[in-house]
C-alpha atoms as a PDB file:
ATOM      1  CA  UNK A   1      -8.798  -8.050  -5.403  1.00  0.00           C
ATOM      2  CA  UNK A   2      -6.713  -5.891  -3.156  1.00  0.00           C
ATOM      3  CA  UNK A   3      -5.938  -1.975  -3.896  1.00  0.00           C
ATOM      4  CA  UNK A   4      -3.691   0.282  -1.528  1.00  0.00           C
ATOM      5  CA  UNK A   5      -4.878   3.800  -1.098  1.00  0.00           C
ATOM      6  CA  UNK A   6      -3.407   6.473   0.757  1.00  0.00           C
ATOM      7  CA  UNK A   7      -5.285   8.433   3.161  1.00  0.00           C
ATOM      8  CA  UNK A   8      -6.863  10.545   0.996  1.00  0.00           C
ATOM      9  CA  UNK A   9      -8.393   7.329  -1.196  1.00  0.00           C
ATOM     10  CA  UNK A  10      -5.942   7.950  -3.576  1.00  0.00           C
ATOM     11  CA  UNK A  11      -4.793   4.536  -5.075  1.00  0.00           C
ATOM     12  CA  UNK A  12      -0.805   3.966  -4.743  1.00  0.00           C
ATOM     13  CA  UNK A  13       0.823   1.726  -7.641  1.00  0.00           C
ATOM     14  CA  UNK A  14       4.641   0.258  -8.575  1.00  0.00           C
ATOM     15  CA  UNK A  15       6.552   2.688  -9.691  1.00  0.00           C
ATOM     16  CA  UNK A  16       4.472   5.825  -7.711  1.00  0.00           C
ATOM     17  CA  UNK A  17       6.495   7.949  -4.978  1.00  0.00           C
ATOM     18  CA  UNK A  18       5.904   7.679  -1.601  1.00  0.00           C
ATOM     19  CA  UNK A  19       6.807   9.511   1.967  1.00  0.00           C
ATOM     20  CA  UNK A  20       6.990   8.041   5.407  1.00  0.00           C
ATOM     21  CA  UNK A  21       5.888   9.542   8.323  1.00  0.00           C
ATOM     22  CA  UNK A  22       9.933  10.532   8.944  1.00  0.00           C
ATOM     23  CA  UNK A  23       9.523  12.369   5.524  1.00  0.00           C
ATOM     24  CA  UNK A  24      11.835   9.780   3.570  1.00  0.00           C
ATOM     25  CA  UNK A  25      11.098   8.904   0.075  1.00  0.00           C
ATOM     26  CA  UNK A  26      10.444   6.134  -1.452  1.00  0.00           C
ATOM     27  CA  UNK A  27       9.658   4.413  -5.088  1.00  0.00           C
ATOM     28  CA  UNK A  28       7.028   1.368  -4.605  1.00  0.00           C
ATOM     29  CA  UNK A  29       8.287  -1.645  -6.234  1.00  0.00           C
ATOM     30  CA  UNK A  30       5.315  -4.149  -5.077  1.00  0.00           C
ATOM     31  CA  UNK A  31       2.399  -4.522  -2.841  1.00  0.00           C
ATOM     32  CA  UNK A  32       2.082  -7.854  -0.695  1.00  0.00           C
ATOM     33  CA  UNK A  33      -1.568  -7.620   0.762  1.00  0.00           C
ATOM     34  CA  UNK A  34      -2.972  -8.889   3.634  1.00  0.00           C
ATOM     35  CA  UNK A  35      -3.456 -12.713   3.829  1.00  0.00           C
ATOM     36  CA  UNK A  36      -6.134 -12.577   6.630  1.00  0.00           C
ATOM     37  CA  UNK A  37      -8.296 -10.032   8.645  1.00  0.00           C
ATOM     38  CA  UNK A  38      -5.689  -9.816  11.218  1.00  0.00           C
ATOM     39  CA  UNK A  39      -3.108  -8.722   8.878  1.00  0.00           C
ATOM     40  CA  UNK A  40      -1.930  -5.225   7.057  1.00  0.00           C
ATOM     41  CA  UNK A  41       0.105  -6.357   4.262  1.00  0.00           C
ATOM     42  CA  UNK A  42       3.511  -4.936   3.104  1.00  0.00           C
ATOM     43  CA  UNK A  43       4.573  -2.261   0.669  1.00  0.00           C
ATOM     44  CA  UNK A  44       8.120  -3.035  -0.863  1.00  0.00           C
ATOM     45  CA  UNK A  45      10.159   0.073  -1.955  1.00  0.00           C
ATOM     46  CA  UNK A  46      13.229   1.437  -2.959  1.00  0.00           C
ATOM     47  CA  UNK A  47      14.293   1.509   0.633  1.00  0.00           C
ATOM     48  CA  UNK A  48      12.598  -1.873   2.153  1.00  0.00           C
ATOM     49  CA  UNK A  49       9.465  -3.761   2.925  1.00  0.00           C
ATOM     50  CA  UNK A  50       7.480  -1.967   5.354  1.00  0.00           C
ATOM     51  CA  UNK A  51       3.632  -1.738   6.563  1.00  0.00           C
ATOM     52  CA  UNK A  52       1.741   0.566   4.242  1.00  0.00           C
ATOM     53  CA  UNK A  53       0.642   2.597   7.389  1.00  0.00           C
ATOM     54  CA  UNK A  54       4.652   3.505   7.450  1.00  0.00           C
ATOM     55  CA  UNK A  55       3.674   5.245   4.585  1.00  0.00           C
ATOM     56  CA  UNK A  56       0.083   6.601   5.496  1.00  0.00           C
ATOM     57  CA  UNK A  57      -1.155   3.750   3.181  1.00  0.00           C
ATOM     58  CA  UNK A  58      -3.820   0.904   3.574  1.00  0.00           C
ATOM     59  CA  UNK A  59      -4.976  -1.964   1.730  1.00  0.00           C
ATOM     60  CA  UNK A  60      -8.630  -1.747   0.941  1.00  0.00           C
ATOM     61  CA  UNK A  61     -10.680  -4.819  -0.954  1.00  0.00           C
ATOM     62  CA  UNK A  62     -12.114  -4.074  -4.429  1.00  0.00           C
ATOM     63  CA  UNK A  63     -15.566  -4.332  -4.725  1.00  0.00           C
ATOM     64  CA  UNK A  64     -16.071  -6.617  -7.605  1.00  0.00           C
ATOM     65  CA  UNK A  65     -19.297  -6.755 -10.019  1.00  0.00           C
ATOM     66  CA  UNK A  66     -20.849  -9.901 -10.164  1.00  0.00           C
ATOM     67  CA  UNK A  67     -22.315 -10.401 -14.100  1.00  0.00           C
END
Protein backbone atom coordinates (compact mmCIF):
# COMPACT_ATOMS: atom_id res chain seq x y z
CA UNK A 1 0.00 0.00 0.00
CA UNK A 2 1.04 3.44 -1.06
CA UNK A 3 1.38 6.57 1.50
CA UNK A 4 2.44 10.22 0.35
CA UNK A 5 4.68 12.04 2.72
CA UNK A 6 6.00 15.35 2.50
CA UNK A 7 9.53 16.07 2.89
CA UNK A 8 9.70 16.02 6.30
CA UNK A 9 8.00 12.21 6.44
CA UNK A 10 5.01 13.71 7.37
CA UNK A 11 2.07 11.69 5.79
CA UNK A 12 -0.36 14.00 3.54
CA UNK A 13 -4.18 12.81 3.41
CA UNK A 14 -7.71 14.07 1.52
CA UNK A 15 -8.84 16.81 2.95
CA UNK A 16 -5.08 18.13 4.43
CA UNK A 17 -3.67 21.62 3.05
CA UNK A 18 -1.01 21.82 0.87
CA UNK A 19 1.58 24.56 -0.77
CA UNK A 20 3.39 24.44 -4.04
CA UNK A 21 6.65 25.46 -4.61
CA UNK A 22 4.92 28.99 -6.13
CA UNK A 23 3.39 29.22 -2.54
CA UNK A 24 -0.31 28.45 -3.80
CA UNK A 25 -2.62 26.52 -1.69
CA UNK A 26 -4.25 23.76 -2.09
CA UNK A 27 -6.92 21.17 -0.38
CA UNK A 28 -6.00 17.37 -1.46
CA UNK A 29 -8.96 15.68 -2.75
CA UNK A 30 -7.17 12.20 -3.80
CA UNK A 31 -3.91 10.52 -4.29
CA UNK A 32 -3.34 8.44 -7.63
CA UNK A 33 0.03 6.53 -6.91
CA UNK A 34 2.49 5.37 -9.01
CA UNK A 35 1.62 2.37 -11.28
CA UNK A 36 5.30 1.35 -11.94
CA UNK A 37 8.94 2.21 -10.81
CA UNK A 38 9.22 4.69 -13.50
CA UNK A 39 6.34 6.63 -12.36
CA UNK A 40 5.52 9.47 -9.50
CA UNK A 41 1.90 9.36 -9.18
CA UNK A 42 -0.54 12.35 -8.98
CA UNK A 43 -2.00 14.39 -6.17
CA UNK A 44 -5.54 15.83 -7.12
CA UNK A 45 -6.51 19.14 -5.35
CA UNK A 46 -8.65 21.91 -5.14
CA UNK A 47 -6.74 23.50 -7.94
CA UNK A 48 -5.78 20.33 -10.31
CA UNK A 49 -3.95 17.09 -10.66
CA UNK A 50 -0.39 17.62 -10.34
CA UNK A 51 2.93 15.52 -9.38
CA UNK A 52 3.25 15.37 -5.62
CA UNK A 53 6.85 16.82 -6.02
CA UNK A 54 4.72 20.14 -7.20
CA UNK A 55 3.90 20.06 -3.80
CA UNK A 56 7.23 18.86 -2.06
CA UNK A 57 5.39 15.47 -1.74
CA UNK A 58 6.34 11.77 -2.62
CA UNK A 59 4.76 8.53 -2.65
CA UNK A 60 6.54 6.08 -0.45
CA UNK A 61 5.42 2.10 -0.20
CA UNK A 62 4.10 0.86 3.19
CA UNK A 63 5.94 -1.67 4.69
CA UNK A 64 3.44 -4.31 5.42
CA UNK A 65 3.68 -7.11 8.32
CA UNK A 66 3.46 -10.41 7.14
CA UNK A 67 1.41 -12.65 10.09
Amino acid sequence: MWKCVDMNGNEVKRGDEVTSFRGVKARVLAFYPPKHNGSSGHMETTIGCHYPQVYECSFKKEETENA
